[in-house]
C-alpha atoms as a PDB file:
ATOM      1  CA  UNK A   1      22.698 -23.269  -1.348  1.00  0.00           C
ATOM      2  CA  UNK A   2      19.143 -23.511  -1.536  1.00  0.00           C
ATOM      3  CA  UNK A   3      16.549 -23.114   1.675  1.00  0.00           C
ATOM      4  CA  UNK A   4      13.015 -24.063   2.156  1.00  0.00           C
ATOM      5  CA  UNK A   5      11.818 -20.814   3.258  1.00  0.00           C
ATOM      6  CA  UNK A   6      12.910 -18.068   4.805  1.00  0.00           C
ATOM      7  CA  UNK A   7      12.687 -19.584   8.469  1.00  0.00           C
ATOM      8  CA  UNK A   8      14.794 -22.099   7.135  1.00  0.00           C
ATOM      9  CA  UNK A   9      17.561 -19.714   6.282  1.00  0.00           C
ATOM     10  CA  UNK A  10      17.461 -17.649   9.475  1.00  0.00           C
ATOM     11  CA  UNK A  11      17.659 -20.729  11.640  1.00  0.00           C
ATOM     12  CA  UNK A  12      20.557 -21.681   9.711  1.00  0.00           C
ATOM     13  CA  UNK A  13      21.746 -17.619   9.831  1.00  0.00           C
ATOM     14  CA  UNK A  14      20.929 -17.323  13.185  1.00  0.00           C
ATOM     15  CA  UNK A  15      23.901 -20.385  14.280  1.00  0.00           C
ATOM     16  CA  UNK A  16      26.477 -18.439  12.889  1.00  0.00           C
ATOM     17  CA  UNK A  17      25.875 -15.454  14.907  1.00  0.00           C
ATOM     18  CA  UNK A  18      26.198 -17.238  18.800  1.00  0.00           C
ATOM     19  CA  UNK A  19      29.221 -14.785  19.589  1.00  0.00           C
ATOM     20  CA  UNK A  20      26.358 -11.590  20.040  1.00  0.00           C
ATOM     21  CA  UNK A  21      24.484 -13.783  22.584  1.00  0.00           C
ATOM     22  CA  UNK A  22      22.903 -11.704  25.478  1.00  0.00           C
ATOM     23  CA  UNK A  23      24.914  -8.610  23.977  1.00  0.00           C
ATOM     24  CA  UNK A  24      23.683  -4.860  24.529  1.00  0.00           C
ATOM     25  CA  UNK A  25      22.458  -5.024  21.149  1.00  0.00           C
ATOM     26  CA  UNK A  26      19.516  -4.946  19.106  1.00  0.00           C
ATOM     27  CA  UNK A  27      18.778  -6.831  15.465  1.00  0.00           C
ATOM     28  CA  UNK A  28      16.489  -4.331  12.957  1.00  0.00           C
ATOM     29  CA  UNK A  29      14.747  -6.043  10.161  1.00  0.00           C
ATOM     30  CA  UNK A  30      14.520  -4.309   7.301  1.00  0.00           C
ATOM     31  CA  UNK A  31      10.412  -5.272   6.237  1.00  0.00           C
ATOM     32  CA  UNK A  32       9.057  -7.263   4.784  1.00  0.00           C
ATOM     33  CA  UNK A  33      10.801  -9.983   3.555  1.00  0.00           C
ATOM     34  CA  UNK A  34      13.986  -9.298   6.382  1.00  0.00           C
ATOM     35  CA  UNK A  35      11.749  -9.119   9.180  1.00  0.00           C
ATOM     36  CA  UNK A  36      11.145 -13.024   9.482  1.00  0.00           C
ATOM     37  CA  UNK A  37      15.048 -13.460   9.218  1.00  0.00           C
ATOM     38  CA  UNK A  38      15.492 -10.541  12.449  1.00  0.00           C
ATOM     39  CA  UNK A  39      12.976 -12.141  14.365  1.00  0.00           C
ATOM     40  CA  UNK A  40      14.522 -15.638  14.474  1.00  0.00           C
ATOM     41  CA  UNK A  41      18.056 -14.109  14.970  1.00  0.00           C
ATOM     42  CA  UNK A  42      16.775 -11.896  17.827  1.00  0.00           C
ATOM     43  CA  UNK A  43      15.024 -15.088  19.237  1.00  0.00           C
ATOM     44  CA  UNK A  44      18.057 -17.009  19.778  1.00  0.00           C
ATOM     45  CA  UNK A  45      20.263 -14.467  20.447  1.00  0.00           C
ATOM     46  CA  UNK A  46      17.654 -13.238  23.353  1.00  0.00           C
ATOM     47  CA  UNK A  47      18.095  -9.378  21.902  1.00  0.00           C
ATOM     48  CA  UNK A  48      15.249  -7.371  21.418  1.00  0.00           C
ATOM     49  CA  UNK A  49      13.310  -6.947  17.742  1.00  0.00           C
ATOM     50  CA  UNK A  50      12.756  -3.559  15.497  1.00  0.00           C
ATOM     51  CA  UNK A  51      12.086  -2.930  12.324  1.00  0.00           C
ATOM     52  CA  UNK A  52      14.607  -0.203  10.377  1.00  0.00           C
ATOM     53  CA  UNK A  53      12.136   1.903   8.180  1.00  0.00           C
ATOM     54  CA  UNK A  54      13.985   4.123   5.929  1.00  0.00           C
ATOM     55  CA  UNK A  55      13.109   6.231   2.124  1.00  0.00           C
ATOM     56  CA  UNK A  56      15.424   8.038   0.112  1.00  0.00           C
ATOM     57  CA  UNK A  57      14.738  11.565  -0.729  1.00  0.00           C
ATOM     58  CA  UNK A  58      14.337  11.746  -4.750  1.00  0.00           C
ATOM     59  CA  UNK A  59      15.568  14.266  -6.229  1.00  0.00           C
ATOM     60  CA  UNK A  60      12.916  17.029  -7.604  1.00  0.00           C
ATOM     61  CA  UNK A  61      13.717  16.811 -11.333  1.00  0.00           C
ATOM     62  CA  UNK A  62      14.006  13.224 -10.860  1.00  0.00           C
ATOM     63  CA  UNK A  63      12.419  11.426  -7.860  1.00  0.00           C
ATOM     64  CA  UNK A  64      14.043   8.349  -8.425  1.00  0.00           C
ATOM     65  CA  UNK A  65      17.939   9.848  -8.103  1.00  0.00           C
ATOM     66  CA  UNK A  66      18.645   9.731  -4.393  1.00  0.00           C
ATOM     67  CA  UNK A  67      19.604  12.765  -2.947  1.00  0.00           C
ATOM     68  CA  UNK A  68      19.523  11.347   0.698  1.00  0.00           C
ATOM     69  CA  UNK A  69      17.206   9.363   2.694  1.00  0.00           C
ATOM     70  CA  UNK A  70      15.133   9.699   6.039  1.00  0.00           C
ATOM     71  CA  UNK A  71      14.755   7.615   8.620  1.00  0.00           C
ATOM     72  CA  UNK A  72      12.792   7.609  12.448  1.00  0.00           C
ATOM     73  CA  UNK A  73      15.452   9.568  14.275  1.00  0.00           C
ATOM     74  CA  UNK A  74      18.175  10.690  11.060  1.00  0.00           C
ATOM     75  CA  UNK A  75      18.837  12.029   8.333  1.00  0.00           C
ATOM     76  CA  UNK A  76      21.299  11.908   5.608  1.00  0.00           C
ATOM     77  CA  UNK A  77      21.797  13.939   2.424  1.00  0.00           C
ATOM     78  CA  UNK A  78      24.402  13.468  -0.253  1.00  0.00           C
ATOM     79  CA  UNK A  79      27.077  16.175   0.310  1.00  0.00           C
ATOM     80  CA  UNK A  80      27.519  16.131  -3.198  1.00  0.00           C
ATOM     81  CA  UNK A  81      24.417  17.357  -3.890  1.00  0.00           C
ATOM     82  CA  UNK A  82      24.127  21.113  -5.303  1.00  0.00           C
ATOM     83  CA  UNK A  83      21.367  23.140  -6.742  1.00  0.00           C
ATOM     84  CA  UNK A  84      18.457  21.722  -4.753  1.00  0.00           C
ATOM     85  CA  UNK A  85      16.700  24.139  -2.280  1.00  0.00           C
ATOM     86  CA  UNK A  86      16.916  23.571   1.849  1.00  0.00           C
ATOM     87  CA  UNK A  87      13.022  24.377   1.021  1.00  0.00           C
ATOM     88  CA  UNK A  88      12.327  21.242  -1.097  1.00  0.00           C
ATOM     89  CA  UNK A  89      14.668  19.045   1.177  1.00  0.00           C
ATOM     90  CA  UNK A  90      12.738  20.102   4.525  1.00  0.00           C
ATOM     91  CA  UNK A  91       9.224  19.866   2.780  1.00  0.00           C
ATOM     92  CA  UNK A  92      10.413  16.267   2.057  1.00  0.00           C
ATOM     93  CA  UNK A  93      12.059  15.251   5.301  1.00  0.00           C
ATOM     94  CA  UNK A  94       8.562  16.163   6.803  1.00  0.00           C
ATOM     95  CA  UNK A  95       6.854  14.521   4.572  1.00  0.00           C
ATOM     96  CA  UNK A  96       8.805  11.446   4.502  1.00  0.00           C
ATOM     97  CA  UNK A  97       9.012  11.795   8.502  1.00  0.00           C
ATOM     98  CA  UNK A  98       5.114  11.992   8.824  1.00  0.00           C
ATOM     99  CA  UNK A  99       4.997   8.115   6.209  1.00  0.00           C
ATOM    100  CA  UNK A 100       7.642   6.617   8.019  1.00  0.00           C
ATOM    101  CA  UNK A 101       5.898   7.193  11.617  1.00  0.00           C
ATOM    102  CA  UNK A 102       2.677   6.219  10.250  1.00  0.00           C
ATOM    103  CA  UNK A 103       4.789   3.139   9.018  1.00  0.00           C
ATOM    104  CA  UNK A 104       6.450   2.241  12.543  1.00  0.00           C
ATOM    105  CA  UNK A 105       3.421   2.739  14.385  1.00  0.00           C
ATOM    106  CA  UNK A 106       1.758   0.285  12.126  1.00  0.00           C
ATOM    107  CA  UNK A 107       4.374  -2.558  12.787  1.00  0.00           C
ATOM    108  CA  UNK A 108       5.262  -1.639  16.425  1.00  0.00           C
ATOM    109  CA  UNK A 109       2.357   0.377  17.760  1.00  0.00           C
ATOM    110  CA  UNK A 110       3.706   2.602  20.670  1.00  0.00           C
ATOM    111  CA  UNK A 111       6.784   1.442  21.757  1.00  0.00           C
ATOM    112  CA  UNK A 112       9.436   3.993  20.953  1.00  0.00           C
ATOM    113  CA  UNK A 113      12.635   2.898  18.872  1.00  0.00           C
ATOM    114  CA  UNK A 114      15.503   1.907  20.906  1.00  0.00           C
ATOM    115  CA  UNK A 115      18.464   3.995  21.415  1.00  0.00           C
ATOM    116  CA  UNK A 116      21.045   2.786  19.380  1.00  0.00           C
ATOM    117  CA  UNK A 117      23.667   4.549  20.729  1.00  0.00           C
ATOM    118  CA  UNK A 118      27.054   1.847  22.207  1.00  0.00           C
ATOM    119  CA  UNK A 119      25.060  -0.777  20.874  1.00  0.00           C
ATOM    120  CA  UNK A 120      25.617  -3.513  18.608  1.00  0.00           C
ATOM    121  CA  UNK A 121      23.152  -3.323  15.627  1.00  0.00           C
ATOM    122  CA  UNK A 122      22.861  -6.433  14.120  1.00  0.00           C
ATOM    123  CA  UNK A 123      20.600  -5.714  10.382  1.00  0.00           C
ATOM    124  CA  UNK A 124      19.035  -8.303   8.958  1.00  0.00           C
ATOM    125  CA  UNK A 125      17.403  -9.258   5.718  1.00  0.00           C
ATOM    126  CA  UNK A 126      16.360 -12.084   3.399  1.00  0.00           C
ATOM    127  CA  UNK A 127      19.261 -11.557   1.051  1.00  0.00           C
ATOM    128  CA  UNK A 128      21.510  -8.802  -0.772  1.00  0.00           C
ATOM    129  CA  UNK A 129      21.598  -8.157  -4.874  1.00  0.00           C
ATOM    130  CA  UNK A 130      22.653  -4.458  -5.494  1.00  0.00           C
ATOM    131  CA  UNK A 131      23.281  -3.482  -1.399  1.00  0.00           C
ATOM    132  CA  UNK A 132      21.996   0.204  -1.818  1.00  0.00           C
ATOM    133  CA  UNK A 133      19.228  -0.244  -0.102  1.00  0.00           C
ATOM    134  CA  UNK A 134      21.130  -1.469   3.230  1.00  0.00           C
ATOM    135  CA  UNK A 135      23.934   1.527   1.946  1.00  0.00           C
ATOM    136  CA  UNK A 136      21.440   4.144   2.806  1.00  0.00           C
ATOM    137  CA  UNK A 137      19.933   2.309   6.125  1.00  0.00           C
ATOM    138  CA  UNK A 138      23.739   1.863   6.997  1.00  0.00           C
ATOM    139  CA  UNK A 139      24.230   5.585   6.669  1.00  0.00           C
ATOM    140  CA  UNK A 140      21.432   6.478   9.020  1.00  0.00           C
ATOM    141  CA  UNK A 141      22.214   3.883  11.831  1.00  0.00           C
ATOM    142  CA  UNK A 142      26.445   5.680  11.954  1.00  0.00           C
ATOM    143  CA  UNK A 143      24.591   8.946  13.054  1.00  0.00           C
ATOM    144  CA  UNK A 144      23.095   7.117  15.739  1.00  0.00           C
ATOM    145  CA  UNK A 145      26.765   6.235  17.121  1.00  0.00           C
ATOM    146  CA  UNK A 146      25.773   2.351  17.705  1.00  0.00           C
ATOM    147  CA  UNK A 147      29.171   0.808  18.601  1.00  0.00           C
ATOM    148  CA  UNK A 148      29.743  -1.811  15.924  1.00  0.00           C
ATOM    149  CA  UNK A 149      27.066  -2.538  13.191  1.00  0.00           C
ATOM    150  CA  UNK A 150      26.771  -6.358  11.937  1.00  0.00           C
ATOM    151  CA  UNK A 151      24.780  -7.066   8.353  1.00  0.00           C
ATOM    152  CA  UNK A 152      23.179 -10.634   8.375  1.00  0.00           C
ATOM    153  CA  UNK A 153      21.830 -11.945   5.150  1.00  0.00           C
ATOM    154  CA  UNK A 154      21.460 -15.685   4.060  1.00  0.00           C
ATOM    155  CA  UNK A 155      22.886 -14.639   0.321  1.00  0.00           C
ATOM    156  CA  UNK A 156      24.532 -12.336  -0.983  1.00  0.00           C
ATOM    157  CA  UNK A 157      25.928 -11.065  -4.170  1.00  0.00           C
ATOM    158  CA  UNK A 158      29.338 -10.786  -4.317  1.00  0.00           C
ATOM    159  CA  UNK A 159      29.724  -7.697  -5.591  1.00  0.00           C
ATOM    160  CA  UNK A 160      27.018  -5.716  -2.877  1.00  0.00           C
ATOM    161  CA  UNK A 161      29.102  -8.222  -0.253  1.00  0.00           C
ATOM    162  CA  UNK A 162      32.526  -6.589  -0.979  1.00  0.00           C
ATOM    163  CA  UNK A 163      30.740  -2.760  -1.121  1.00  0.00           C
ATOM    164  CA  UNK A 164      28.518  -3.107   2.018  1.00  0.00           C
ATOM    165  CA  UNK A 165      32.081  -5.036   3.465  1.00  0.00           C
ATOM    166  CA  UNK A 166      33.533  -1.346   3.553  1.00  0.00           C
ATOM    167  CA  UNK A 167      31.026   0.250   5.341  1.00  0.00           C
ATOM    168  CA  UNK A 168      30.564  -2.405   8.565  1.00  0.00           C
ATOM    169  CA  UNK A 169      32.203  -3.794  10.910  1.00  0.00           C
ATOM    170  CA  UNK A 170      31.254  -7.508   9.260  1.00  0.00           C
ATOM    171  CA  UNK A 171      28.831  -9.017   7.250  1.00  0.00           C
ATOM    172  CA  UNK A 172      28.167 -12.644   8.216  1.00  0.00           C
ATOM    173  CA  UNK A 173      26.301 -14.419   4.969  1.00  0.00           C
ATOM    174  CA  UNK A 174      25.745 -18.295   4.345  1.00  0.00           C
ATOM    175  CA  UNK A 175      26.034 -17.895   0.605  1.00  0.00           C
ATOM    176  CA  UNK A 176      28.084 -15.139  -1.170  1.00  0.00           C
ATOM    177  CA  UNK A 177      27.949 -15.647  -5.105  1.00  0.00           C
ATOM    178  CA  UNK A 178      28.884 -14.240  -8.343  1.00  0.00           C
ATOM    179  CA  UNK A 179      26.466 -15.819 -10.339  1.00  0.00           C
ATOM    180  CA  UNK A 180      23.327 -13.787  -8.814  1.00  0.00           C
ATOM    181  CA  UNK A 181      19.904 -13.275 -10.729  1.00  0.00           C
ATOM    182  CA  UNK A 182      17.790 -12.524  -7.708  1.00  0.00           C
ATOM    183  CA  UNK A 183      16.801 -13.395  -4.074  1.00  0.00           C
ATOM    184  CA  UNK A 184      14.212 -15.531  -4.746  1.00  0.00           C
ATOM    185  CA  UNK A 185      16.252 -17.932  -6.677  1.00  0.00           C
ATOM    186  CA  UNK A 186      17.789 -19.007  -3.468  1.00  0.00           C
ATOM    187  CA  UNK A 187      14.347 -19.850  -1.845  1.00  0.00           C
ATOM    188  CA  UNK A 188      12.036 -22.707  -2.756  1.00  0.00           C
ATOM    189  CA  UNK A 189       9.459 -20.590  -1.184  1.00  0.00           C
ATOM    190  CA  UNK A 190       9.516 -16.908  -1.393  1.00  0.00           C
ATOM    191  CA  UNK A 191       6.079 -15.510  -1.233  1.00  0.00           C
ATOM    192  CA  UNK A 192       6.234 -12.270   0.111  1.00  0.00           C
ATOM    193  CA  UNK A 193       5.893 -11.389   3.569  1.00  0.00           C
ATOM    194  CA  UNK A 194       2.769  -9.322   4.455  1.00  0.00           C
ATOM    195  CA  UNK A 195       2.329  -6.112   6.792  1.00  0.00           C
ATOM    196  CA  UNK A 196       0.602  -8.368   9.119  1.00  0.00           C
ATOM    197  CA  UNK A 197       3.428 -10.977   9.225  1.00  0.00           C
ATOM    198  CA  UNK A 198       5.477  -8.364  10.192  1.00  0.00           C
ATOM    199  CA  UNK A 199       2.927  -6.992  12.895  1.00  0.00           C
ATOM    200  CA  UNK A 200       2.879 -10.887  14.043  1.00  0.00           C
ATOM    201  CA  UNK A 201       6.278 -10.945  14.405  1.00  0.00           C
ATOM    202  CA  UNK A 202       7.296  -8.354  16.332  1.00  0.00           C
ATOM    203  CA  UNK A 203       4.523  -8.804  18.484  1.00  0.00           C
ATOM    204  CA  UNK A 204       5.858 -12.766  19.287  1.00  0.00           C
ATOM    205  CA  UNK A 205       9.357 -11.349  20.136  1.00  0.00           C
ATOM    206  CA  UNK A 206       7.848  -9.033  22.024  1.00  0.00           C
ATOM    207  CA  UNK A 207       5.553 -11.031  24.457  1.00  0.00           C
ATOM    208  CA  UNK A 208       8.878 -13.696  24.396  1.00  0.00           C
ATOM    209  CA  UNK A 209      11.127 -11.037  25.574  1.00  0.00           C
ATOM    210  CA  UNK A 210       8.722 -10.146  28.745  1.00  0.00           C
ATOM    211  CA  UNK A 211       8.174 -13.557  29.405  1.00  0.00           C
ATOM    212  CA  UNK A 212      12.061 -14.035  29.518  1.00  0.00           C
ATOM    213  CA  UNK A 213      12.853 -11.385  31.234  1.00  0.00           C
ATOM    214  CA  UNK A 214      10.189 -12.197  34.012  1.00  0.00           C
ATOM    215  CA  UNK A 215      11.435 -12.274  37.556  1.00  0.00           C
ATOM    216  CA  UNK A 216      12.216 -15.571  39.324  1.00  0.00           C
ATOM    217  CA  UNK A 217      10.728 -16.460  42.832  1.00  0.00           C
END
């Protein structure tokens, strides 16, 4: 399957996800590229719009080994994980902390993140090759104690579909596919989403949410 864009796949994404319709829910976007995907979900599934801003903890001798990962209101860290010191790990929850809220006030200014505790979290993005990047954001959305968590992706690989398949309650994908090189090979256009897209975004689901929810006379 091949889309047009990325509003062209979450249109498309967005049908197969009626059921969650006026839920007690929320979708999170995981930026940049997921965020236009989330915001056309949330829009025709009237839920509100958030971004899910998460970074792994790197390990000291070798940042690029996750050792956990942060995100706005959690934090996980590996079990398995021996011979680092509760120093270094709090030194770089803070300092991860201090990016990330830098981050969210960026994209959402100064509206605090939704409780997502007894909700349905539906997380979205533009597509899935390796999954560990929505492993980790999975990990910190169970310790807010949502009550079922949905992944939405227009493609995904089939091997990150049958991993992430463990972790959720369901994944609900218009393409799953063995033969996967990249992302971008299922868009004719895939220039990147920008900060300010994102900003744009949430802001239009946002004002379309108040002007739903308005009251009638």
């Amino acid at each position: 399957m091949l889309f047009k864009n990325r509003n062209d796949a979450a249109v498309k994404l967005a049908k197969m996800l009626h059921r969650f319709t006026n839920v007690d829910g929320v979708v999170l976007g995981v930026p940049r590229g997921g965020v236009p995907i989330a915001y056309e979900i949330a829009r025709e599934l009237n839920l509100p719009l958030e971004v899910i801003l998460s970074k792994k903890i790197g390990h000291p001798l070798n940042p690029e080994f996750a050792i956990g990962s942060v995100s706005l209101d959690s934090v996980f860290i590996d079990p398995s994980i021996h011979n680092v010191s509760n120093l270094y790990i709090d030194e770089e929850i803070d300092r991860i902390s201090a990016r990330l809220i830098e981050k969210y006030r960026a994209f959402m200014g100064n509206a605090k993140p939704l409780d997502l505790r007894n909700k349905t979290v539906i997380v979205a993005d533009d597509g899935i090759a390796t999954g560990n990047t929505l492993l980790v954001i999975i990990d910190l959305i169970k310790n807010s104690s949502p009550s079922e968590i949905i992944i939405a992706a227009p493609v995904s690989s089939e091997s990150a579909f049958e991993r992430l398949s463990r972790e959720v309650d369901e994944i609900v994908c218009l393409e799953v596919t063995e033969h996967f090189r990249g992302v971008g090979e299922f868009y004719i256009d895939f220039t990147p989403t920008t900060d300010q897209e994102v900003v744009n975004l949430l802001a239009k689901a946002r004002d379309q949410r108040s002007d739903t929810n308005l009251p009638l006379f």
